[in-house]
N, C-alpha and C. Protein backbone atom coordinates (compact mmCIF):
# COMPACT_ATOMS: atom_id res chain seq x y z
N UNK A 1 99.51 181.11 87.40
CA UNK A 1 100.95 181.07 87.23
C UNK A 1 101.62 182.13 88.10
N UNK A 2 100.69 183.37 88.24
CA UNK A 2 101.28 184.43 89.06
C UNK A 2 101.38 184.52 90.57
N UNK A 3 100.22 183.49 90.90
CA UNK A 3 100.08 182.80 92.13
C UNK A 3 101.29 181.98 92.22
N UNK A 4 101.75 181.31 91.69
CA UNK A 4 102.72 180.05 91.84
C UNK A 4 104.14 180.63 91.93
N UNK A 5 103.95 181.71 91.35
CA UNK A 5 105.60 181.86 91.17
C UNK A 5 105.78 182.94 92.52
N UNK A 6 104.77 183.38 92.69
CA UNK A 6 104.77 184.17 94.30
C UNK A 6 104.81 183.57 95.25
N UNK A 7 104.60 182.52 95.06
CA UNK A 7 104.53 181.27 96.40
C UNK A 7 106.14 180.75 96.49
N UNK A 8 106.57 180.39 95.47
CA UNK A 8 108.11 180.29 95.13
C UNK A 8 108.74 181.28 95.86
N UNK A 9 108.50 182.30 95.19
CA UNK A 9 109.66 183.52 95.83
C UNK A 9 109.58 183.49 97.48
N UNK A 10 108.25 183.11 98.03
CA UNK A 10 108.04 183.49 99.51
C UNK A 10 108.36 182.30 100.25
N UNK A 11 108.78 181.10 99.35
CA UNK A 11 109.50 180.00 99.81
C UNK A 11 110.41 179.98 100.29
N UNK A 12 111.65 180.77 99.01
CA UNK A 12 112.62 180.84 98.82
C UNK A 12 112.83 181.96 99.34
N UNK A 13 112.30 183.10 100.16
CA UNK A 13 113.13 184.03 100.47
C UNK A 13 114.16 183.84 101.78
N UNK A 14 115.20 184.75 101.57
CA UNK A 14 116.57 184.71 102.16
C UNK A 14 116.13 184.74 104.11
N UNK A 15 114.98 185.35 104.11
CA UNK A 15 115.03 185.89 105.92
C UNK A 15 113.74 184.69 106.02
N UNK A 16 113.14 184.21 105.14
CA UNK A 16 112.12 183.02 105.89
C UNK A 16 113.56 182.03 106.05
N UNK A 17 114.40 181.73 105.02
CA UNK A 17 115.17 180.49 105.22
C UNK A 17 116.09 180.31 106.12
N UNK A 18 116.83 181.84 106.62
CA UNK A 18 117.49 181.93 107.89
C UNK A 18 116.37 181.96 109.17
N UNK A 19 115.33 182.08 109.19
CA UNK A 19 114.51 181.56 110.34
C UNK A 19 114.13 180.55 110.35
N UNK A 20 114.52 179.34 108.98
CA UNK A 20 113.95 178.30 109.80
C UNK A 20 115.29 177.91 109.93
N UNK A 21 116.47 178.04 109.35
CA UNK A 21 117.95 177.34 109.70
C UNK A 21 118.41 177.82 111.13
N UNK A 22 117.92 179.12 111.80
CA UNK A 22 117.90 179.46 113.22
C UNK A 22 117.61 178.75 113.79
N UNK A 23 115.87 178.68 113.49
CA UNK A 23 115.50 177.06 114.33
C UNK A 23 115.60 176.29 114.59
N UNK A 24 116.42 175.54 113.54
CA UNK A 24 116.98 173.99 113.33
C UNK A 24 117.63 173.99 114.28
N UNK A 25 119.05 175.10 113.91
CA UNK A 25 120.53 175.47 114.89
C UNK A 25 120.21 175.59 116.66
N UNK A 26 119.02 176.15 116.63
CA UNK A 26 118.75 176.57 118.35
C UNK A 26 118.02 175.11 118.64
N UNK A 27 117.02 174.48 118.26
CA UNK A 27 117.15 173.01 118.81
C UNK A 27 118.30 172.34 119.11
N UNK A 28 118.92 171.91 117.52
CA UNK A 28 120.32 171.36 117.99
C UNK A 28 121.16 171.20 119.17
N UNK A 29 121.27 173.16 119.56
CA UNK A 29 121.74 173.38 120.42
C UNK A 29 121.73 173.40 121.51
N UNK A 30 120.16 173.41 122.04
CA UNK A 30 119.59 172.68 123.10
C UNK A 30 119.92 171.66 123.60
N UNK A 31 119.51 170.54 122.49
CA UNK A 31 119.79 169.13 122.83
C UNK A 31 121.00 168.86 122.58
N UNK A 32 122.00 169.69 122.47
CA UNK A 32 123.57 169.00 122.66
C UNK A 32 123.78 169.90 123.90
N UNK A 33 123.80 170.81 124.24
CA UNK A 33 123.84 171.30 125.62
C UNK A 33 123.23 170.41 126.81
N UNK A 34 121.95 170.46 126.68
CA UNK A 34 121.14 170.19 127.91
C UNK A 34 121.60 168.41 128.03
N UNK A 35 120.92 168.01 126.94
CA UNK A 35 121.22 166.32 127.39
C UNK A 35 122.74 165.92 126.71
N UNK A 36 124.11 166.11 127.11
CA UNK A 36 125.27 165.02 126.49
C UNK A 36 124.83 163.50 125.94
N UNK A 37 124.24 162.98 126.92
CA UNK A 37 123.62 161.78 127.01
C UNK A 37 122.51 161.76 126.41
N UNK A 38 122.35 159.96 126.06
CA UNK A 38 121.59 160.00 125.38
C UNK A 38 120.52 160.01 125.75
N UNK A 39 119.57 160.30 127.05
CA UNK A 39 118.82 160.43 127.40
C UNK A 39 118.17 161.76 127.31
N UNK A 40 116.60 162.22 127.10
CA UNK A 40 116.38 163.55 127.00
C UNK A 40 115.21 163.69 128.01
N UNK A 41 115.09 164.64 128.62
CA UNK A 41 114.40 164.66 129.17
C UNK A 41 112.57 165.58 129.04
N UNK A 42 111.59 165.36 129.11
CA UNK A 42 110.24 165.53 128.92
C UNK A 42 110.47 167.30 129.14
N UNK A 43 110.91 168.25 129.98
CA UNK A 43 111.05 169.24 129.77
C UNK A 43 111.82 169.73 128.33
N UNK A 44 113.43 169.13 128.30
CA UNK A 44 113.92 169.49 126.94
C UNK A 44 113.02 169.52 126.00
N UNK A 45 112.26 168.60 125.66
CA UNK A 45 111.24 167.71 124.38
C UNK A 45 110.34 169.21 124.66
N UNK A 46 109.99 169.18 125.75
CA UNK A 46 108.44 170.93 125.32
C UNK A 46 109.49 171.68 125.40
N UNK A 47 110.70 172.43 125.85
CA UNK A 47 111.52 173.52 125.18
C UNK A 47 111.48 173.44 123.60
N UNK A 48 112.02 172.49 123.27
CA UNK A 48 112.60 172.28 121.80
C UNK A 48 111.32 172.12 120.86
N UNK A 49 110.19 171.64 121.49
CA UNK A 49 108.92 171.79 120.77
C UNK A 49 108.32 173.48 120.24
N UNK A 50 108.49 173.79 121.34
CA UNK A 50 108.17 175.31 122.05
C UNK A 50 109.03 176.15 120.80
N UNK A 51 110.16 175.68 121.19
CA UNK A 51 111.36 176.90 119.77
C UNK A 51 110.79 176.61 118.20
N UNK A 52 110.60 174.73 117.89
CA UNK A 52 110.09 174.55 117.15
C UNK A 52 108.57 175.80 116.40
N UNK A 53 107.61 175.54 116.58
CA UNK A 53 106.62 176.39 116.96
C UNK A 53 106.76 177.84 116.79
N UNK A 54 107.33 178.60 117.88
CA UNK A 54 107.56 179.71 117.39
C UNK A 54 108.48 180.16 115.92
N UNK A 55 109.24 179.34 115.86
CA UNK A 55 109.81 179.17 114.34
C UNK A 55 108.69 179.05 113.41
N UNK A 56 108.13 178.01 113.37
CA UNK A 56 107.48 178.05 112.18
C UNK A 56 106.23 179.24 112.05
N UNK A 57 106.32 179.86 113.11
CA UNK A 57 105.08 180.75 113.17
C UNK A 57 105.54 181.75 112.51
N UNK A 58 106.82 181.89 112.66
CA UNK A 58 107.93 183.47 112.02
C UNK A 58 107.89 183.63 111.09
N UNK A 59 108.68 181.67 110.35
CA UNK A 59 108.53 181.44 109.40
C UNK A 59 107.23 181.65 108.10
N UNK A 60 106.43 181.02 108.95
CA UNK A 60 105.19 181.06 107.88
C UNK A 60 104.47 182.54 108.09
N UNK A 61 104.69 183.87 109.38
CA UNK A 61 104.36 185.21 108.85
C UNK A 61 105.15 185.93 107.55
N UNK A 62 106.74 185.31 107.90
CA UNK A 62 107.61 185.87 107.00
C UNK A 62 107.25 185.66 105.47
N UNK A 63 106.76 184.42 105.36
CA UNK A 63 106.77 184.10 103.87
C UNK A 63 105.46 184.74 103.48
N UNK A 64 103.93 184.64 104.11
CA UNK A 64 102.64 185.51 103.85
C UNK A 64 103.29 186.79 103.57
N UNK A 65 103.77 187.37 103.99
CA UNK A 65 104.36 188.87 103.85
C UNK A 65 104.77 189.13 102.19
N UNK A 66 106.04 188.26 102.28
CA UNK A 66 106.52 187.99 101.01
C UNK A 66 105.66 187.94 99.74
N UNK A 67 104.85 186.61 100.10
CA UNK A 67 103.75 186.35 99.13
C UNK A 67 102.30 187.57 98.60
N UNK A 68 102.28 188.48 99.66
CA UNK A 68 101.28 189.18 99.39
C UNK A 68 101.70 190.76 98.92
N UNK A 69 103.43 190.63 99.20
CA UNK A 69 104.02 191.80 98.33
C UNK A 69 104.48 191.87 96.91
N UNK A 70 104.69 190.71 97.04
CA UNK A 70 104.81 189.77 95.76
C UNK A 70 103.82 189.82 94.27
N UNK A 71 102.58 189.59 94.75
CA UNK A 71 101.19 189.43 94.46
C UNK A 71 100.50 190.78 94.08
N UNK A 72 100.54 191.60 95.06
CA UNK A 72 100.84 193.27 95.01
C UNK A 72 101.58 193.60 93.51
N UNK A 73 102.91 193.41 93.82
CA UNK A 73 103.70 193.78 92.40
C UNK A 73 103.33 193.62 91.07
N UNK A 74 102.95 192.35 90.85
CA UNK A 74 102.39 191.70 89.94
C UNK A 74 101.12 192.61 89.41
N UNK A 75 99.93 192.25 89.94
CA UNK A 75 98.91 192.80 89.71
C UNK A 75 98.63 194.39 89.89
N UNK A 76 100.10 195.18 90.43
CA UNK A 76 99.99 196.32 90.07
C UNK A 76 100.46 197.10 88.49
N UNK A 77 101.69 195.70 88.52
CA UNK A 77 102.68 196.17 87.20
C UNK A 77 101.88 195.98 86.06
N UNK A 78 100.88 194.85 85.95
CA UNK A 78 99.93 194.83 84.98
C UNK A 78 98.81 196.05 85.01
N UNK A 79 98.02 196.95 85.93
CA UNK A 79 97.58 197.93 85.94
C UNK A 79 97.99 198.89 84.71
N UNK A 80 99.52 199.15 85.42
CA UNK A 80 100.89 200.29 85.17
C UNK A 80 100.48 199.90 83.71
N UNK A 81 100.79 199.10 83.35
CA UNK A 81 100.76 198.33 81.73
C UNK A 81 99.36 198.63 80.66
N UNK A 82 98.62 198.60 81.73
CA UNK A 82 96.97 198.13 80.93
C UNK A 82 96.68 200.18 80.90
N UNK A 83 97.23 201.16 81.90
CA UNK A 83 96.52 202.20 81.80
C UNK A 83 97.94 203.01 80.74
N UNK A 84 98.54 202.61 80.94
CA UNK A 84 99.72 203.22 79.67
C UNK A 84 98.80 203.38 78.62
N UNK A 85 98.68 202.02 77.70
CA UNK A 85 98.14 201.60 76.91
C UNK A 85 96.82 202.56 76.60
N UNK A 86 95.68 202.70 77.66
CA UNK A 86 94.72 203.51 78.05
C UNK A 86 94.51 205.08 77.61
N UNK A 87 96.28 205.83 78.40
CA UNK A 87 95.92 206.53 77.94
C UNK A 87 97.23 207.16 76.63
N UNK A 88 97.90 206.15 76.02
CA UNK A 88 98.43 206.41 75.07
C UNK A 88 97.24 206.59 73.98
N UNK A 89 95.87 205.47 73.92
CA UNK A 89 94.99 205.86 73.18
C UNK A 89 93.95 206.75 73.59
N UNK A 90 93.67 207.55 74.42
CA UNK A 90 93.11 208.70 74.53
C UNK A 90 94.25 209.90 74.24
N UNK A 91 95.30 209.75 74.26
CA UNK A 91 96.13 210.63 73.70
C UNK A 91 95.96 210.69 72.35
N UNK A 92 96.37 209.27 71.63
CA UNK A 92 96.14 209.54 70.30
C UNK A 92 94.94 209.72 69.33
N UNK A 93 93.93 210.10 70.32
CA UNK A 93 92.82 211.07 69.61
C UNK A 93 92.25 212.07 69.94
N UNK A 94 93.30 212.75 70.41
CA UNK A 94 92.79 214.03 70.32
C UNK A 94 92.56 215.03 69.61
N UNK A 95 91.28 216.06 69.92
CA UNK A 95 91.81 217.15 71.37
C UNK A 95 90.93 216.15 71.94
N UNK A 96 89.86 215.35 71.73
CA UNK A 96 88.83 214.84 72.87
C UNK A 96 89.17 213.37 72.48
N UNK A 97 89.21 212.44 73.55
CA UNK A 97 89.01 211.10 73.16
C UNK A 97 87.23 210.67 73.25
N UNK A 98 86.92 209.83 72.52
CA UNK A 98 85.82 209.33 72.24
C UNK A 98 85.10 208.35 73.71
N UNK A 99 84.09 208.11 73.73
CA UNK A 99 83.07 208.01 74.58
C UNK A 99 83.53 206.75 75.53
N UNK A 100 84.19 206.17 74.00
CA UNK A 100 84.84 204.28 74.34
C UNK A 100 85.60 204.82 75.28
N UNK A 101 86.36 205.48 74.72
CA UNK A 101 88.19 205.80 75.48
C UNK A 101 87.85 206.31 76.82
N UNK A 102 86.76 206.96 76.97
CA UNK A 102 86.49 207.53 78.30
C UNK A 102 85.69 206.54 79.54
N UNK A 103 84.84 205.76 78.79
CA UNK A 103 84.53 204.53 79.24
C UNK A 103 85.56 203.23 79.83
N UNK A 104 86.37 203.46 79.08
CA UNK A 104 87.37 202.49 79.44
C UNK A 104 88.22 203.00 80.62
N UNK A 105 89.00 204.25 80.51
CA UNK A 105 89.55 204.88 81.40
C UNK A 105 88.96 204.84 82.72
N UNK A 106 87.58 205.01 82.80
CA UNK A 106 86.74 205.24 84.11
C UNK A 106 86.93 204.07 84.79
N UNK A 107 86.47 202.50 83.99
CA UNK A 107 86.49 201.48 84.14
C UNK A 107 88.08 201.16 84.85
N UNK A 108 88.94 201.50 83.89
CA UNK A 108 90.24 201.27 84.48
C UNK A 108 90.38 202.04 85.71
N UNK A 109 90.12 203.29 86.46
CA UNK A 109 90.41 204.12 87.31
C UNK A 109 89.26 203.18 88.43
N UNK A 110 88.51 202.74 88.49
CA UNK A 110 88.03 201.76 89.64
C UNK A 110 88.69 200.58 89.55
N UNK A 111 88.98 199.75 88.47
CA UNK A 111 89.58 198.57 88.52
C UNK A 111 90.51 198.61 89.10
N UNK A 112 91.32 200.09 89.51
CA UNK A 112 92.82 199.94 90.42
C UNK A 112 92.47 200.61 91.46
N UNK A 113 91.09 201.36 91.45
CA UNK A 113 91.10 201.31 93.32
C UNK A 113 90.70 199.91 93.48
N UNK A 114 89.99 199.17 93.36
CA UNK A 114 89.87 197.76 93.42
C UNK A 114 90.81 197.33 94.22
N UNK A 115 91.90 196.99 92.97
CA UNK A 115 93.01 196.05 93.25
C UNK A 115 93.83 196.58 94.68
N UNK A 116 93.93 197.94 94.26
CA UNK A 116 94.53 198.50 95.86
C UNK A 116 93.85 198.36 96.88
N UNK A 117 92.73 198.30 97.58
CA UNK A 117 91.55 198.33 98.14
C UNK A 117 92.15 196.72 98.81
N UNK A 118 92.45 195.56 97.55
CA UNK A 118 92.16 194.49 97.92
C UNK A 118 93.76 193.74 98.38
N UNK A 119 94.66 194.41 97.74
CA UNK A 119 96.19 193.79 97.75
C UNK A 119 96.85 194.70 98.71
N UNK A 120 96.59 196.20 98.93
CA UNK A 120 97.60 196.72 99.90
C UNK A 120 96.38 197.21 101.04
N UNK A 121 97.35 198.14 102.22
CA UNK A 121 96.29 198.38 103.12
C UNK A 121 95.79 199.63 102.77
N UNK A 122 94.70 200.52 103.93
CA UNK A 122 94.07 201.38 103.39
C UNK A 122 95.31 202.76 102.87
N UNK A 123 95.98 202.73 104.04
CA UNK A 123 96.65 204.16 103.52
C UNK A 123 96.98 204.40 101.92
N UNK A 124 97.60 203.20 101.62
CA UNK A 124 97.58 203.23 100.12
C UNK A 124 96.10 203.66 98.90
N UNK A 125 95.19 203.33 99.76
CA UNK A 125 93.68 203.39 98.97
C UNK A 125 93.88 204.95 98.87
N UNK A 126 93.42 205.61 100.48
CA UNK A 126 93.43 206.97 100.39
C UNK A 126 94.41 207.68 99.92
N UNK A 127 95.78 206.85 99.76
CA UNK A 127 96.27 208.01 99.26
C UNK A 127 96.75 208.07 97.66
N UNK A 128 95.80 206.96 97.20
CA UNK A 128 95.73 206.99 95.69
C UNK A 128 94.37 208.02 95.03
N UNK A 129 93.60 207.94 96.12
CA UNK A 129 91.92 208.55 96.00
C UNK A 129 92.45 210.19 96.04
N UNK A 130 93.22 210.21 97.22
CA UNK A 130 93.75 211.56 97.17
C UNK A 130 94.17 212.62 96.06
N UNK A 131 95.38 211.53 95.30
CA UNK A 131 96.03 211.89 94.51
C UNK A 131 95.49 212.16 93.14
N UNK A 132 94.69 211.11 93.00
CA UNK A 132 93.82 210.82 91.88
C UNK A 132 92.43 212.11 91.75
N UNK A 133 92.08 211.99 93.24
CA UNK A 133 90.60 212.83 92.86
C UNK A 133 89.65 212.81 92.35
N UNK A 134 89.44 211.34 92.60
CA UNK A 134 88.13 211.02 91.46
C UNK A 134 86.89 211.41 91.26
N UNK A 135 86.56 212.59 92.51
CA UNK A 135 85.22 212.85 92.70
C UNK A 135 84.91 214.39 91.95
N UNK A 136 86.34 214.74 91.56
CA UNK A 136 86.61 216.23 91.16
C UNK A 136 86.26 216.04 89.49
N UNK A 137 84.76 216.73 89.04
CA UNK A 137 84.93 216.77 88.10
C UNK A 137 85.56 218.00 86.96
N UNK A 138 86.22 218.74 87.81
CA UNK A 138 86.77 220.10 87.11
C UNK A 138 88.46 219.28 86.36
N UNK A 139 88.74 217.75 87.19
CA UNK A 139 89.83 217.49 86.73
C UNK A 139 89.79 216.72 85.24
N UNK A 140 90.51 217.04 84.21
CA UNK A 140 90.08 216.18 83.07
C UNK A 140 90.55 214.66 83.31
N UNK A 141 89.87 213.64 82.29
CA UNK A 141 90.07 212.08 82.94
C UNK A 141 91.74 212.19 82.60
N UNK A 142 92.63 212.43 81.68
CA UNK A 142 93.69 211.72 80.97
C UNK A 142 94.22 212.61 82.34
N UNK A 143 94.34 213.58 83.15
CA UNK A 143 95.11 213.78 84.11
C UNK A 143 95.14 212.82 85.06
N UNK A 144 93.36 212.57 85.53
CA UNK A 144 93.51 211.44 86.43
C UNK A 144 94.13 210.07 86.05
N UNK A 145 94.15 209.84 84.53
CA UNK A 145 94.90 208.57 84.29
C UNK A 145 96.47 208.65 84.98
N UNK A 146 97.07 210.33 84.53
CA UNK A 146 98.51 210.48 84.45
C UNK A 146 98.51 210.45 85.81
N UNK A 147 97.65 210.59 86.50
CA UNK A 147 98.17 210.60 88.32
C UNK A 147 97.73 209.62 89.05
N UNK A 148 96.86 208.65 88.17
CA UNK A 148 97.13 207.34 88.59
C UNK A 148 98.44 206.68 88.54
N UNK A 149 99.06 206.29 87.18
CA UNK A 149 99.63 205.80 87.03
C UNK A 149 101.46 206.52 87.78
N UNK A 150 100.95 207.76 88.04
CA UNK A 150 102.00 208.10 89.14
C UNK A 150 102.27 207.26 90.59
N UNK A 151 100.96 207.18 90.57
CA UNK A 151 100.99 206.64 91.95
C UNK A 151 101.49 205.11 92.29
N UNK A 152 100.92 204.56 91.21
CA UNK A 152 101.46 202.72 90.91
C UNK A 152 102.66 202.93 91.00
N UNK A 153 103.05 203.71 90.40
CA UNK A 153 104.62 203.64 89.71
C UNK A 153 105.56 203.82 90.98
N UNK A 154 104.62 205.04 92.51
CA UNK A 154 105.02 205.16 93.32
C UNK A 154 105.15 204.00 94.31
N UNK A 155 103.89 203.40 94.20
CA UNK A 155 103.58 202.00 95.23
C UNK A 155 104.23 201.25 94.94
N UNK A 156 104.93 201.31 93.82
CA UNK A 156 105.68 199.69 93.52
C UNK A 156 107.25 200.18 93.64
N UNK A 157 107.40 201.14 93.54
CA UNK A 157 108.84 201.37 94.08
C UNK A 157 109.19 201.08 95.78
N UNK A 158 108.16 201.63 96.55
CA UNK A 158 107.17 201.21 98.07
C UNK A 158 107.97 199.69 98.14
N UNK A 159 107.22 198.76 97.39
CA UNK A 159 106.88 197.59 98.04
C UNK A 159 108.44 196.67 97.91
């Protein structure tokens, strides 16, 4: 469903739909310029092919773009959601959360280099790894949760 409705939006966005109504308009305009008559000629036909073409190439980068920032959002805002949750319950047992809670957290703290790894490019990886520090064990986990979820919160303002 989250697929589908990202495909929508990257349908419907405002700068894919003025590049292909550009397109339309600059053929048009071709062939009412070049030929009055009703005759067209084999050069016009590969111009107007040619504009064709590069249009839809714009078009269809513009909308991938869309769709994969889109997609991004989504599957980050659910992260944002799932490590709240995470560490609202390692909060609410303290001073130490239990073995589960720490298990889960860990689990969650790769599951979103994952997703970043796989939905945005690297700078975003490193500079969640950065922030996060996952290799530092002097940092306690519920910090690295809190500076994960800094960082989502940062990337999705980003995108």
């Amino acid at each position: 469903m989250r697929n589908l409705k990202a495909f929508l939006a990257s349908i419907f966005d405002q700068l894919a739909i003025l590049t292909m109504l550009g397109t339309l308009t600059l053929i048009i305009t071709v062939l009412a310029y070049v030929s009055p008559s009703h005759w067209v000629s084999r050069k016009v036909l590969v111009l107007c092919f040619a504009i064709a073409i590069i249009g839809v190439i714009a078009t269809i980068c513009r909308m991938r773009m869309v769709y994969r920032t889109n997609r991004a959002r989504a599957v980050l805002s659910g992260r944002l959601a799932e490590g709240q949750r995470v560490l609202l319950a390692m909060r609410s047992s303290m001073p130490s959360p239990t073995q589960t809670q720490k298990d889960e957290a860990d689990g969650w703290l790769q599951q979103v280099e994952v997703d970043i790894g796989e939905c945005l490019d690297e700078s975003y990886l490193a500079r969640f790894q950065f922030q996060v520090s996952l290799e530092n064990p002097a940092n306690p986990l519920s910090l690295k949760v809190e500076s994960a979820l800094e960082s989502i919160g940062k990337f999705l303002s980003e995108l």
